[in-house]
Protein backbone atom coordinates (compact mmCIF):
# COMPACT_ATOMS: atom_id res chain seq x y z
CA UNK A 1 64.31 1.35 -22.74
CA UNK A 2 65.11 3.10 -19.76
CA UNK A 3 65.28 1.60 -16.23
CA UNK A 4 64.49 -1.74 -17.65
CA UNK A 5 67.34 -2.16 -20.01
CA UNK A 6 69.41 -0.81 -16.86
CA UNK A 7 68.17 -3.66 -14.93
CA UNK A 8 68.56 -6.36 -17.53
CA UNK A 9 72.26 -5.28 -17.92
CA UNK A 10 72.92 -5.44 -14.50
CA UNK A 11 71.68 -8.56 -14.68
CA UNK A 12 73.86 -9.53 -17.64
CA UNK A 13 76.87 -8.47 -16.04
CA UNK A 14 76.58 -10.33 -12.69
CA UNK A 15 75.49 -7.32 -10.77
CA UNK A 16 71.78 -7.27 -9.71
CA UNK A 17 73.55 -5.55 -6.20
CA UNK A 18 73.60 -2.24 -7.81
CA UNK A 19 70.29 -1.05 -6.73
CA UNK A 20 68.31 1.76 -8.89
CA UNK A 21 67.11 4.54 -6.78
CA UNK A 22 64.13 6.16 -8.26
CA UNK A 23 63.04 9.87 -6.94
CA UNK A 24 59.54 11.63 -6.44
CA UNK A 25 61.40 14.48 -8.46
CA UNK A 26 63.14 15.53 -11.20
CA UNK A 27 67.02 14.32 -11.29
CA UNK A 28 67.73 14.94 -15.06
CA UNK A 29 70.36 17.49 -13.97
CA UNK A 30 73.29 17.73 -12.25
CA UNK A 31 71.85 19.99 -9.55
CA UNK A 32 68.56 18.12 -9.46
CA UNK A 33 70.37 14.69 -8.86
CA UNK A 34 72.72 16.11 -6.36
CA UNK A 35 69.73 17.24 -4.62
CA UNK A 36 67.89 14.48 -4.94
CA UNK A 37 70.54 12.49 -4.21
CA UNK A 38 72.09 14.32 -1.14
CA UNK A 39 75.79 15.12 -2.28
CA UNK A 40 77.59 17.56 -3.78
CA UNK A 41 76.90 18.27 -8.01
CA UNK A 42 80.63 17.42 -8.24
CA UNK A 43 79.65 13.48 -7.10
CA UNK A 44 77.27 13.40 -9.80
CA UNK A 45 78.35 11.57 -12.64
CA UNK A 46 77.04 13.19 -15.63
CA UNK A 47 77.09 11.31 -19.20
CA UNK A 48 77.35 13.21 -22.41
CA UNK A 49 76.50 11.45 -25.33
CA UNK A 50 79.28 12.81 -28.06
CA UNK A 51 80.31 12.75 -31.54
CA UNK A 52 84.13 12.58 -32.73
CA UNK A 53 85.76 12.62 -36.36
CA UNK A 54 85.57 8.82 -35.97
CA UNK A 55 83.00 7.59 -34.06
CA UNK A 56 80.05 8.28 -31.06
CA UNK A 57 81.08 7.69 -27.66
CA UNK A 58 79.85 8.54 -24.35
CA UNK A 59 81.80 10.06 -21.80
CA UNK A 60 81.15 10.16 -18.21
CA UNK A 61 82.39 12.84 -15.71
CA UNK A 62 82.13 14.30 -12.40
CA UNK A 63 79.28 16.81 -12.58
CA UNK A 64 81.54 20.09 -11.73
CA UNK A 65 83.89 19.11 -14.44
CA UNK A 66 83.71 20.43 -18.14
CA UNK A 67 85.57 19.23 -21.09
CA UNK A 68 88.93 20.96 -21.54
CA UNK A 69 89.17 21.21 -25.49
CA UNK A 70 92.73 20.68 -25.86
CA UNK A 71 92.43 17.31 -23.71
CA UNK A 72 89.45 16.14 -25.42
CA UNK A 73 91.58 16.99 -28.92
CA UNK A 74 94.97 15.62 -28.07
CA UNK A 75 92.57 12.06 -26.70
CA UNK A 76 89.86 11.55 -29.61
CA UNK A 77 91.87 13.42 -32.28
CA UNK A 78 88.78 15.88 -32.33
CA UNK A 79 86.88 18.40 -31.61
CA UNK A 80 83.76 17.20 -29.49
CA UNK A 81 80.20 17.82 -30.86
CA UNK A 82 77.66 17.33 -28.37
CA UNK A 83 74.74 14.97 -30.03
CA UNK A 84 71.00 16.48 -29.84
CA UNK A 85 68.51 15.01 -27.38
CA UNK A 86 67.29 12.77 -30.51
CA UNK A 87 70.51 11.60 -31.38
CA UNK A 88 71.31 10.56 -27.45
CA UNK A 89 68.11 8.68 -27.08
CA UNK A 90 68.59 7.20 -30.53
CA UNK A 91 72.13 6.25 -29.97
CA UNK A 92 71.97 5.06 -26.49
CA UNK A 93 68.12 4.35 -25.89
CA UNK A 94 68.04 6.75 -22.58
CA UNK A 95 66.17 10.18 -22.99
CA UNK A 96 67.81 13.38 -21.97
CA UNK A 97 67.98 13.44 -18.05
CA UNK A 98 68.40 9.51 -17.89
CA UNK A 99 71.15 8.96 -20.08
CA UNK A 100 73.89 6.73 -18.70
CA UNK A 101 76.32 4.41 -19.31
CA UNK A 102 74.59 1.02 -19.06
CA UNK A 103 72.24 -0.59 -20.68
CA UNK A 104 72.75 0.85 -24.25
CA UNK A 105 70.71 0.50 -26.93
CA UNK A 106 73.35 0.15 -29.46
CA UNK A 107 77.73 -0.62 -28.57
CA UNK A 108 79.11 2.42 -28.13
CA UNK A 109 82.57 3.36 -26.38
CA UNK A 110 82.93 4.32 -23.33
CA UNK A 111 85.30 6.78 -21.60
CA UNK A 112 85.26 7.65 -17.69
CA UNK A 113 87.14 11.15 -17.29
CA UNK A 114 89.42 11.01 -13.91
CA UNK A 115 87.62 13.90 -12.42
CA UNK A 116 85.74 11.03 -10.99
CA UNK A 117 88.41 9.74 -8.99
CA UNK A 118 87.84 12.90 -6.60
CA UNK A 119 85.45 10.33 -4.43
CA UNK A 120 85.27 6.50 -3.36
CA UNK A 121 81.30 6.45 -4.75
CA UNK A 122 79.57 8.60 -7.94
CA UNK A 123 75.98 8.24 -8.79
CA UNK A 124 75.08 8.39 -12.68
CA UNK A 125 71.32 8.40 -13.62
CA UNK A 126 70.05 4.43 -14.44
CA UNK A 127 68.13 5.37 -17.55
CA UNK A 128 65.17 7.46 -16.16
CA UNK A 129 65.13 11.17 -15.59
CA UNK A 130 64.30 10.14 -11.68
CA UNK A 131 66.76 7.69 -11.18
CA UNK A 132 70.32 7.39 -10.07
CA UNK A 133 72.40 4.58 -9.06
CA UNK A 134 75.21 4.42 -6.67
CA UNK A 135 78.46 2.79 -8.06
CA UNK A 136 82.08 3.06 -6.87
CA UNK A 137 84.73 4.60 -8.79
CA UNK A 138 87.37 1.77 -8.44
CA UNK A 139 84.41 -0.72 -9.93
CA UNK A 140 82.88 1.57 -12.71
CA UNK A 141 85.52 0.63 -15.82
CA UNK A 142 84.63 -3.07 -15.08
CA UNK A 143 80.46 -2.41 -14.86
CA UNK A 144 80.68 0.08 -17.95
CA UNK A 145 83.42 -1.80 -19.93
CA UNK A 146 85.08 1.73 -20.14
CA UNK A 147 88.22 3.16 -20.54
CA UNK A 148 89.61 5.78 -18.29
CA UNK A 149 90.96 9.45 -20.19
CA UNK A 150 91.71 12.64 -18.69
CA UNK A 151 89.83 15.34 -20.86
CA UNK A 152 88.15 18.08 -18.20
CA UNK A 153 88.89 21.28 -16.60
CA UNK A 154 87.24 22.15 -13.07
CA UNK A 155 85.28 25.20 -13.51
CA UNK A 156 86.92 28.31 -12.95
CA UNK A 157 86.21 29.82 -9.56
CA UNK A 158 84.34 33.54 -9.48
CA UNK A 159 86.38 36.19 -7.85
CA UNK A 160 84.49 37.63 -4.92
């Protein structure tokens, strides 16, 4: 599916605007799309593709952030279990590196963790493991239909 079903939701939603940037390089990591990109890894809007008690959902956050447990419990009412590369690209039609939150392949809910409200813009990957799209914070529950929680920690800073 990809960048194509990433373009056809756009489409579907009204918002052909959002323009997909595709890179020369790799961006199918945090550090690789800030790079690629030109911002800091914490701008980078990483999606992890997860599996509760209940139900899969994806969850977006900034890409410094990690999941605090006891958020993600007291939210979902569960402990999260990351899905495997096969299970991402079978549940949301994106391979590892593109995975996002448009453009699924089958309905699944989506969450937007507040450590994205550290910046005006964020850039999550657009279904390829080269591609990235800019998309402002304020917007992003409307384009993604998603819900905003508050489930991560920032990384703990190393002592010098």
């Amino acid at each position: 599916m990809g960048k194509a079903a990433v373009e056809a939701y756009f489409k579907q939603i009204g918002r052909e605007d959002l323009e997909i940037m595709l890179f020369p390089v790799s961006s199918a990591t945090v550090e690789l799309a800030a790079k690629a990109v030109g911002v800091p890894a914490a701008q980078i809007a990483k999606t992890l593709t997860i599996h509760t008690k209940d139900q899969d959902i994806v969850l977006v956050m900034g890409g410094a952030a990690r999941i605090n447990n006891r958020r993600f419990k007291d939210t979902f009412h569960s402990k999260a279990r990351m899905m495997t590369a096969e299970e991402a690209l079978e549940a949301t039609g994106h391979a590892v590196g593109g995975v996002c939150p448009f453009g699924l392949a089958h309905p699944l809910p989506v969450y937007l963790d507040e450590s994205l409200k550290a910046f005006e813009y964020v850039y999550p990957a657009a279904g390829e493991s080269n591609s990235a799209v800019k998309v402002k914070v304020s917007e992003f529950a409307a384009i993604t239909g998603g819900s905003w929680v508050d489930v991560s920690s920032e990384p703990q800073q190393e002592e010098a």
